[in-house]
Protein backbone atom coordinates (compact mmCIF):
# COMPACT_ATOMS: atom_id res chain seq x y z
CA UNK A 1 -46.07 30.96 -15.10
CA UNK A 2 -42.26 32.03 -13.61
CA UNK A 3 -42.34 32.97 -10.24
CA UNK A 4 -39.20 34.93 -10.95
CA UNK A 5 -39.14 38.45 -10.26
CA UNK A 6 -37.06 39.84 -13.07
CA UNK A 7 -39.27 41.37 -15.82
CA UNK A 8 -40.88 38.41 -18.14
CA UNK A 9 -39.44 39.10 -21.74
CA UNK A 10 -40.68 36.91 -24.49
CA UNK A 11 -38.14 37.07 -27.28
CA UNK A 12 -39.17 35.37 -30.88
CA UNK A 13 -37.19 34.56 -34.01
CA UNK A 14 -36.65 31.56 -36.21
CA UNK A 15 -32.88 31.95 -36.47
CA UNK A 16 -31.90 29.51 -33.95
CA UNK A 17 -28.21 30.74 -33.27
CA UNK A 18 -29.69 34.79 -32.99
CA UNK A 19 -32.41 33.27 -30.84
CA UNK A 20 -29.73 32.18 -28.48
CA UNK A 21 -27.64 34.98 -28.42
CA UNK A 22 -30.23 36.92 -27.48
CA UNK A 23 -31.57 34.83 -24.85
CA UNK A 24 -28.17 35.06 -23.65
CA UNK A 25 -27.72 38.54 -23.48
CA UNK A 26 -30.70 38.77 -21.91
CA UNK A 27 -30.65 36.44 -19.22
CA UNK A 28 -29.30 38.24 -16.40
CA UNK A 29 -31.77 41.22 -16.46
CA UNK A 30 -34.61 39.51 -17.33
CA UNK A 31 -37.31 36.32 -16.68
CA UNK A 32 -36.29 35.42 -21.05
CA UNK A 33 -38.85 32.68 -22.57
CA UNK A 34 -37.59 31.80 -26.41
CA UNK A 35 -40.02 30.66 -29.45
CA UNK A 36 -38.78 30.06 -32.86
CA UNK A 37 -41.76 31.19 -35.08
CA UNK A 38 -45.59 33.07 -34.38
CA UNK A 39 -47.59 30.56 -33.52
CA UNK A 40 -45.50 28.79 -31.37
CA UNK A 41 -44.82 32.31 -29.73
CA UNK A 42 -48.94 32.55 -29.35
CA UNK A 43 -49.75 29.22 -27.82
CA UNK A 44 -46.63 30.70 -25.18
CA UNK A 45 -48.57 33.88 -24.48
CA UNK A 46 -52.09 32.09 -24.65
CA UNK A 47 -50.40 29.22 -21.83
CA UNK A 48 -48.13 30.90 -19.88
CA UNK A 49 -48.40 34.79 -20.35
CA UNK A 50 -48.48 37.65 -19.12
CA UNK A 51 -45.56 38.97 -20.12
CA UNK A 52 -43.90 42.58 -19.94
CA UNK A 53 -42.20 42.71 -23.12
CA UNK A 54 -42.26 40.90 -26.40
CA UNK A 55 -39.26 41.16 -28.77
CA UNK A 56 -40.40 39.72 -31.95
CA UNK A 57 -38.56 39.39 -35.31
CA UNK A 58 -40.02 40.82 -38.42
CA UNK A 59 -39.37 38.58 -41.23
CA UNK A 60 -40.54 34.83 -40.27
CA UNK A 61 -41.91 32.54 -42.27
CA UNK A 62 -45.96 31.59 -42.14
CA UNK A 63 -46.47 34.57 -39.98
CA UNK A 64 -44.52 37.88 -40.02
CA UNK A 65 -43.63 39.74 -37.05
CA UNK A 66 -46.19 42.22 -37.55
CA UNK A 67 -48.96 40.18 -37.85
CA UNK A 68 -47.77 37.72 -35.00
CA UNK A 69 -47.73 41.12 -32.23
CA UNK A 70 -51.29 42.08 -33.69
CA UNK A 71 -52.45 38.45 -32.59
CA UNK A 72 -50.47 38.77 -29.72
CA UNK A 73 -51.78 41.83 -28.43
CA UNK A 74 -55.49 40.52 -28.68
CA UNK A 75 -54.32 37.75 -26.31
CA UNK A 76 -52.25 39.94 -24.14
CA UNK A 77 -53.37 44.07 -24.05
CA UNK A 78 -51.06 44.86 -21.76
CA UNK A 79 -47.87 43.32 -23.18
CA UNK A 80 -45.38 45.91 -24.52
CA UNK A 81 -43.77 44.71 -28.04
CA UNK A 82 -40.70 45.61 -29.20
CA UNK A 83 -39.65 44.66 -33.29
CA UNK A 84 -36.20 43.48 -33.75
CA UNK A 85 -35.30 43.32 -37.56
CA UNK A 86 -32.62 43.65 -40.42
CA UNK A 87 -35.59 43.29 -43.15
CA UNK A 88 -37.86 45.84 -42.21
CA UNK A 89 -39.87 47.73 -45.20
CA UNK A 90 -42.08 51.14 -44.48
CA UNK A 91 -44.59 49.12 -44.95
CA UNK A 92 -43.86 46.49 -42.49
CA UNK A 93 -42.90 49.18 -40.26
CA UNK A 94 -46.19 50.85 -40.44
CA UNK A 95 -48.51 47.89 -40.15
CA UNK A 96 -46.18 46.61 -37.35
CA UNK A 97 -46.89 50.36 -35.22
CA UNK A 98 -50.75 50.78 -36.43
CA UNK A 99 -51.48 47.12 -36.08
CA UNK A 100 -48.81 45.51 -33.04
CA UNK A 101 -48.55 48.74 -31.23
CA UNK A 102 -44.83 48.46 -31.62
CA UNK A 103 -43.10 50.53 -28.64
CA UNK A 104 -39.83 50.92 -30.33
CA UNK A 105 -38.14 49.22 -33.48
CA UNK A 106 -34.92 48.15 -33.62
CA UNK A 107 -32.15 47.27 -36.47
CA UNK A 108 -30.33 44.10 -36.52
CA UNK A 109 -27.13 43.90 -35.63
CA UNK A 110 -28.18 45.67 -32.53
CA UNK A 111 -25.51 46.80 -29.68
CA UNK A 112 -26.63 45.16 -26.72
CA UNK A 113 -26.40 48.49 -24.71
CA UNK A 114 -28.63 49.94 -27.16
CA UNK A 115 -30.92 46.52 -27.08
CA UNK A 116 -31.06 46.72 -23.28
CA UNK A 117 -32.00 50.11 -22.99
CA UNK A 118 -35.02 49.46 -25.22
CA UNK A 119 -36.33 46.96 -23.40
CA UNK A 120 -36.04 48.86 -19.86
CA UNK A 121 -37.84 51.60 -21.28
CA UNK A 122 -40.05 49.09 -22.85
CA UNK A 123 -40.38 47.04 -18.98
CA UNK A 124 -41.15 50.70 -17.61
CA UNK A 125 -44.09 51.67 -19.93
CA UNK A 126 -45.25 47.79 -18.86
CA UNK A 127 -44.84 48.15 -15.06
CA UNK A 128 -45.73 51.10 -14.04
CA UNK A 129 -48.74 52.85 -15.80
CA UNK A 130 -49.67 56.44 -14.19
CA UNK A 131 -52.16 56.78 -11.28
CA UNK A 132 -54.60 58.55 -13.77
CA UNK A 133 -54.30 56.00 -15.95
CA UNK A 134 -54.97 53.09 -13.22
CA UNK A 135 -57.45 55.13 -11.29
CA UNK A 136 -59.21 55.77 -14.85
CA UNK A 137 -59.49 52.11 -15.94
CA UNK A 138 -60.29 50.60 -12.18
CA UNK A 139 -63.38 53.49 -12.96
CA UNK A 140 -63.98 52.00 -16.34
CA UNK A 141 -63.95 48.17 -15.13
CA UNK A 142 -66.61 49.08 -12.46
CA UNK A 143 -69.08 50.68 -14.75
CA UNK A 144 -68.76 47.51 -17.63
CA UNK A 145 -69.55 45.07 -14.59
CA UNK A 146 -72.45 47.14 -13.20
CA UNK A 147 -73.42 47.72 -16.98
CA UNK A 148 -72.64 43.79 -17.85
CA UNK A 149 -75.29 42.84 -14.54
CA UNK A 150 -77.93 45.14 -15.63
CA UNK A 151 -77.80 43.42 -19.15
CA UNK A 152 -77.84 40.24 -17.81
CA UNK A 153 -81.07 40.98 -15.93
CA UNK A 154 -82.43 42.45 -18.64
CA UNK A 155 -81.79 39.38 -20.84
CA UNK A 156 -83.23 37.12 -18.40
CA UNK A 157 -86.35 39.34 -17.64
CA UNK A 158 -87.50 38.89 -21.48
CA UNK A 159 -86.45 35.36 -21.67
CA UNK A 160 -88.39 34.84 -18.31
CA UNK A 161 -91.12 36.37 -20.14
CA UNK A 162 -91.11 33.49 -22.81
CA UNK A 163 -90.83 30.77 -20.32
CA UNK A 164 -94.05 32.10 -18.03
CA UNK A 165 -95.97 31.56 -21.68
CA UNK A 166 -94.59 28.14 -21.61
CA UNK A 167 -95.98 27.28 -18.47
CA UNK A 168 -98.94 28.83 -18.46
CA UNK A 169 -99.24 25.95 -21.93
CA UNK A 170 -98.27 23.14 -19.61
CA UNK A 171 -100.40 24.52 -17.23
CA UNK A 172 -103.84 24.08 -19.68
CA UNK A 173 -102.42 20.54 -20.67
CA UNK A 174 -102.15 19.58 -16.89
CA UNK A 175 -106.15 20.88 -16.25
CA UNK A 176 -107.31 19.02 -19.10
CA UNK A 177 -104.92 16.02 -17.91
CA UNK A 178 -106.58 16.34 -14.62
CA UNK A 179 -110.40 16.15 -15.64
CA UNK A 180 -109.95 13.57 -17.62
CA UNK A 181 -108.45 11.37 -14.83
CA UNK A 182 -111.21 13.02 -12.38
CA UNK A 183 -113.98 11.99 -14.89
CA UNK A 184 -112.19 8.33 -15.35
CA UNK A 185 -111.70 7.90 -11.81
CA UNK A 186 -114.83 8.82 -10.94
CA UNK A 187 -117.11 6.72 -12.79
CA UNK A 188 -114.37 3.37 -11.70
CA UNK A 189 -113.03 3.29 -15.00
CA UNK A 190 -108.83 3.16 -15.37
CA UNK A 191 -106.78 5.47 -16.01
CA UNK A 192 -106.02 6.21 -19.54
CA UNK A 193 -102.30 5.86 -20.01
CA UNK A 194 -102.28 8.89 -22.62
CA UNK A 195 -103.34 10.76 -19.66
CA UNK A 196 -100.35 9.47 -17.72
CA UNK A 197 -98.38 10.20 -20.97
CA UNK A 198 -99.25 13.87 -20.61
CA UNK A 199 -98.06 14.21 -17.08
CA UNK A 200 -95.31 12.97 -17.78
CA UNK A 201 -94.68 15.35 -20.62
CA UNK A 202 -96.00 18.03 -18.03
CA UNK A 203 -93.52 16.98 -15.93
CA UNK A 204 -90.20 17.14 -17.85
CA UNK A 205 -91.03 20.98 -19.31
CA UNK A 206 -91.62 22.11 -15.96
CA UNK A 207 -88.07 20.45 -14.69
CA UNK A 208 -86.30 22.18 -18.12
CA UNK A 209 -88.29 25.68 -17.34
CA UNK A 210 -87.23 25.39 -13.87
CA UNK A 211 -83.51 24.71 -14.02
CA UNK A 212 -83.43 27.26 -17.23
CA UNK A 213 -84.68 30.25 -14.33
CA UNK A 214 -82.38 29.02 -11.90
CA UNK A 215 -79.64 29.19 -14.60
CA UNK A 216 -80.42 32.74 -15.80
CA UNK A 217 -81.18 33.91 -11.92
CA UNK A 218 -77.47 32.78 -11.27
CA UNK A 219 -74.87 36.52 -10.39
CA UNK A 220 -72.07 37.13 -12.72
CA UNK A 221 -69.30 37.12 -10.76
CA UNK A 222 -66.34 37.25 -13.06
CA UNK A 223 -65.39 35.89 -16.65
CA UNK A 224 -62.62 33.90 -15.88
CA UNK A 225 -63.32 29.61 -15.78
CA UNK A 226 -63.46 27.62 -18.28
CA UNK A 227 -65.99 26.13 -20.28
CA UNK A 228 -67.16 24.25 -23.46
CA UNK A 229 -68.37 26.51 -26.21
CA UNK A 230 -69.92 23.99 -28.14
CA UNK A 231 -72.33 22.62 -25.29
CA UNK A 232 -72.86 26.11 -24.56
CA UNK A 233 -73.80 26.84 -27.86
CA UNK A 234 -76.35 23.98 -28.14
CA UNK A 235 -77.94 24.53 -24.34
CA UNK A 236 -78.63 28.33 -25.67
CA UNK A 237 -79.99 28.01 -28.59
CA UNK A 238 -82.69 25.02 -26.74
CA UNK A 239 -82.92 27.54 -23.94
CA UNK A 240 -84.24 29.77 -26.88
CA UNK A 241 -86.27 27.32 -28.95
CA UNK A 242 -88.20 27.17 -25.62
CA UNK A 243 -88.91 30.23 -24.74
CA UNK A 244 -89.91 31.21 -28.24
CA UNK A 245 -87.83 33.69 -30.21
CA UNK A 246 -86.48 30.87 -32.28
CA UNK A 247 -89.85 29.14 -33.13
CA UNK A 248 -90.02 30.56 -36.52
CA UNK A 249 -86.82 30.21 -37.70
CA UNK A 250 -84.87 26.99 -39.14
CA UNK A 251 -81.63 26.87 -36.74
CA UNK A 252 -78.43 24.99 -38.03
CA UNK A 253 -75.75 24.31 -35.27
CA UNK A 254 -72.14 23.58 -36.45
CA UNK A 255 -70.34 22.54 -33.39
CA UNK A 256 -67.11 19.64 -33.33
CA UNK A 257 -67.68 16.17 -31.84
CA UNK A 258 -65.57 16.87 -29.23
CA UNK A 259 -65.64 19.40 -26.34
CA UNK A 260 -63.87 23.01 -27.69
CA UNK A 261 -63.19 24.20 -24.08
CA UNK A 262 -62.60 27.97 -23.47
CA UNK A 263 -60.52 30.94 -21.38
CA UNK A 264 -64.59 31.59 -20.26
CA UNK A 265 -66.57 30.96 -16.98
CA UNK A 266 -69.90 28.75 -18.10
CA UNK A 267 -72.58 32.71 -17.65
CA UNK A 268 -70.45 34.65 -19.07
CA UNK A 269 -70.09 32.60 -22.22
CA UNK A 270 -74.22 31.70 -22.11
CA UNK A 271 -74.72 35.47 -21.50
CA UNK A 272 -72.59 36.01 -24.88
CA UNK A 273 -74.88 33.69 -26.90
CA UNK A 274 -78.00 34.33 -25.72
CA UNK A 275 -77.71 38.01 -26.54
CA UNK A 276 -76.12 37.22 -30.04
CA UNK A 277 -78.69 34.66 -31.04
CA UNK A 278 -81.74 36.66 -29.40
CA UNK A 279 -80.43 39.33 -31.81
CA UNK A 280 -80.73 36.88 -34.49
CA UNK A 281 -83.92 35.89 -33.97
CA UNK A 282 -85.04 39.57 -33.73
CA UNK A 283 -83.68 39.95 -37.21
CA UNK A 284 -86.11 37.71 -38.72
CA UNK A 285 -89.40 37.50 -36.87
CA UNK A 286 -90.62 39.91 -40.00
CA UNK A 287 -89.57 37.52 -42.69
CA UNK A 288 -93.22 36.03 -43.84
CA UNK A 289 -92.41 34.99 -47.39
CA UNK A 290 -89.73 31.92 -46.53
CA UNK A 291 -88.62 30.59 -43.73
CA UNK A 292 -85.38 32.16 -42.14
CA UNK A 293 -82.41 30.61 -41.25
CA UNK A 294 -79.99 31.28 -38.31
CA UNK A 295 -76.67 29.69 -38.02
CA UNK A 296 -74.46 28.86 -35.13
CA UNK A 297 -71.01 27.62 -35.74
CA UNK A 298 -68.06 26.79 -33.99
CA UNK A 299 -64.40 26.20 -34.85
CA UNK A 300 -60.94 26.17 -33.62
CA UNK A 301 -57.23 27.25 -34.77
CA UNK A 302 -55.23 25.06 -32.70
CA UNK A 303 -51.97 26.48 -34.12
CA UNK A 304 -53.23 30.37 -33.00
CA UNK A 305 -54.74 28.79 -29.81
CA UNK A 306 -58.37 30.26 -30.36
CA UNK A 307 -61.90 29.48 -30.94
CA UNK A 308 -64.46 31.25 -33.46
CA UNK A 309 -67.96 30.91 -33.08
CA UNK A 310 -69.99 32.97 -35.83
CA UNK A 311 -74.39 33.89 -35.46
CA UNK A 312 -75.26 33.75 -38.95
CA UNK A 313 -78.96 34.85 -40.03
CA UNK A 314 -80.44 36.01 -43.33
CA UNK A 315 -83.08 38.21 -42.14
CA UNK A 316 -83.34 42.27 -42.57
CA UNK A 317 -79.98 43.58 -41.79
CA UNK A 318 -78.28 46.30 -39.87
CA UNK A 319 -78.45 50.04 -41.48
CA UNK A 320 -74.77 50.83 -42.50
CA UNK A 321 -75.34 54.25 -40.30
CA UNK A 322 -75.40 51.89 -36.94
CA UNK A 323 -72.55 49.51 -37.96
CA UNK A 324 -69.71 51.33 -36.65
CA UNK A 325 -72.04 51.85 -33.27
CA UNK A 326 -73.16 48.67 -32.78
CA UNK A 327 -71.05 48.13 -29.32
CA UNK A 328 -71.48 51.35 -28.03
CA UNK A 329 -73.52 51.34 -24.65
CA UNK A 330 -77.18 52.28 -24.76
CA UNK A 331 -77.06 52.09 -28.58
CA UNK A 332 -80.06 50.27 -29.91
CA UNK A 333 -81.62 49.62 -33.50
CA UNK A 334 -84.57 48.17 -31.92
CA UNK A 335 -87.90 50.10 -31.47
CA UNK A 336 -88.51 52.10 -28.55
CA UNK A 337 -88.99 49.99 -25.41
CA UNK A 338 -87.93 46.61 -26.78
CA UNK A 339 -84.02 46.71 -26.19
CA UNK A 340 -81.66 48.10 -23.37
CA UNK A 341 -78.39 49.30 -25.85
CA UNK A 342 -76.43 47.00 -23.60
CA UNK A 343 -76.37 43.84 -24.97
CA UNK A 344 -73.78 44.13 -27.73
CA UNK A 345 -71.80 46.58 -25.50
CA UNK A 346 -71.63 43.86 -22.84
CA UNK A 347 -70.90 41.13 -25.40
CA UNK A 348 -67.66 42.86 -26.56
CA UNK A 349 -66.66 43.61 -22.73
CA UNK A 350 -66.65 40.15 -22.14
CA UNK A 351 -65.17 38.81 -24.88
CA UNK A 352 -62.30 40.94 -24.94
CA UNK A 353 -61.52 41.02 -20.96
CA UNK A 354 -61.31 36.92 -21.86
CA UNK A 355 -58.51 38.65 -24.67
CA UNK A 356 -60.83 37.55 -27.59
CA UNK A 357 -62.19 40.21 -29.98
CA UNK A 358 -65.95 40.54 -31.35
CA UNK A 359 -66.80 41.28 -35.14
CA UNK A 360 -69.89 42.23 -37.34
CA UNK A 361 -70.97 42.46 -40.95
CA UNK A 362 -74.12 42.92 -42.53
CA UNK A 363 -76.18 44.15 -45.19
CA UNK A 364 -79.49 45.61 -45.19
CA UNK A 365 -82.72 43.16 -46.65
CA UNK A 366 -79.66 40.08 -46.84
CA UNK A 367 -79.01 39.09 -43.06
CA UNK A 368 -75.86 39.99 -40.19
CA UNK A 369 -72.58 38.01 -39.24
CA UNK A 370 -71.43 38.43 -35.73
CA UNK A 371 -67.96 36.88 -34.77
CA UNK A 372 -66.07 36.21 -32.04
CA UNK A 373 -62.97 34.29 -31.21
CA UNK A 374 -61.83 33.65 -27.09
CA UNK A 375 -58.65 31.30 -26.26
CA UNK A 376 -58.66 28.04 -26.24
CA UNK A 377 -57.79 26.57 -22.17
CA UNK A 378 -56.77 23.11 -21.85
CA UNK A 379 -59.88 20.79 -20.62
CA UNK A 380 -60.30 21.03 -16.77
């Protein structure tokens, strides 16, 4: 990241010699950082963003400008994009303001006065936000952390439930373990080496319960770190296997050979899977006539810089009434009593303060979909 303190400007086209030029007449008002098409422009912004402005170009090949400022802007909220074209159509225009957020557009050739000017205006609306505004989300930001804690505890509470079940089973194998070595023992017979096969059985589900509570007993500090999202994936859904909710169904993980590492502290990430899978499994504990399948994947764009991990399961569905609620705090479509209304909220808080974005589809009686995608970080 420049330690400059000129505004950053990110300026994008694949017309090498208008690149320059503008770079050029740039340069002396502003930190300028060049890219010749989208995705090299998004790896930029994923790597070595923030920046104030963006001035994109409309037509580009593989990935208009439009598109490229609505992927940008998922990365980086806060950026301020600016269109720069001599192609523009009303309907590029319009997807390029409903979909980029496009602060101004501009016609090529533009006067460099009239260039200028844009961006200033466009640096301003960056830099310096109104006190309301910053008082307003600094209220906001408090209430999704207290709201993302409570949900956390709430998630561990009922998985802490599952595991006290599973002890109190290794418990009754370690006091029938126990007579039997009593009764061997104490006739001066030997031990029975099932017997010491059982402890030791006894013993490795107690270590796994035990570091599973410490793990879900850990605060949530922040979501920034890094982390791997496909070990994540694969220590939640055997966090869940033993605890229970996934007993019943058949659960197919899809995760690459190789690390996919993540813009996402290790608990933040867990806390994003648990709840999503949990969900899952809630979806088709009343399935009796098959056996339900859920469906973890993961997989990476490497040209966009993100990773997509998708909770598949074919149980009852979501009513179409609830869909477009579904993230909204303290909404639940579980019974009375068995769900806070925070989970999903909290899911898309932390997804999107990593600059990801969260997705679901579903259809009643044929199973849900959720989505999310997160940056890709280099490995640590």
């Amino acid at each position: 990241m420049s330690t400059s303190a000129l505004p950053r400007i990110l300026c994008v086209d694949d017309e090498p010699n208008l690149l320059a030029g503008l770079a050029n007449t740039l340069r002396r008002r502003f930190d300028v950082t060049t890219a010749a098409n989208g995705p090299d422009a998004l790896r930029i912004v994923a790597d070595a963003g923030p920046f104030d402005v963006i001035v994109s170009d409309y037509r580009m090949p593989g990935m208009d400008g439009a598109e490229f400022l609505r992927r940008a802007r998922q990365l980086a909220p806060t950026t301020v994009p600016v269109l720069l074209t001599g192609h523009a159509t009303l309907e590029g225009a319009i997807a390029a303001v409903n979909e980029g957020r496009v602060f101004r557009i501009l016609l090529k050739p533009c006067p460099p006065e009239i260039l200028i000017g844009a961006i200033d205006e466009a640096v301003a609306q960056a830099l310096a936000p109104s006190l309301e505004r910053r008082r307003y989300e600094e209220e906001i930001e408090g209430l999704s952390g207290e709201l993302q804690e409570a949900a956390r505890l709430a998630t561990a509470g009922r998985l802490a439930s599952g595991f006290g079940h599973e002890i109190n089973n290794m418990v009754a194998v370690l006091d029938g373990t126990i007579a039997g070595i009593r009764d061997a023992t104490g006739s001066g017979g030997a031990l029975d080496p099932e017997d010491i096969a059982a402890l030791s059985h006894v013993r490795k589900h107690l270590a796994t319960h035990g570091k599973n509570l410490m793990r879900l007993g850990r605060p949530q500090r922040t979501v920034a770190g890094t982390a791997d999202l496909g070990r994540a994936v694969q220590d939640a859904v055997a966090m869940l296997k033993e605890t229970g909710p996934l007993k019943r169904a058949k659960v197919v993980v899809e995760v690459p050979a190789t690390p996919t590492w993540v813009g996402l502290a290790e608990t933040p990430l867990e806390q994003i899977l648990l709840n999503l899978i949990k969900n899952a499994s809630e979806a088709v504990t009343t399935i009796r006539t098959r056996i339900p399948t859920i469906t973890v994947a993961v997989t990476t764009d490497n040209v966009i810089g993100m990773a997509t991990c998708t909770v598949a399961d074919d149980g009852v569905g979501i009513p179409a009434a609830d869909m477009d609620r579904l993230f909204e705090a303290y909404h639940t479509t579980k019974p009375v009593g068995s769900g806070t209304g925070l989970g999903l909220f909290v899911v898309r808080h932390i997804v999107e303060t990593a600059g990801g974005r969260v997705t679901a589809q579903s259809r009643e009686g044929q199973g849900s979909t959720f989505t999310f995608t997160v940056p890709l970080r280099p490995a640590p």
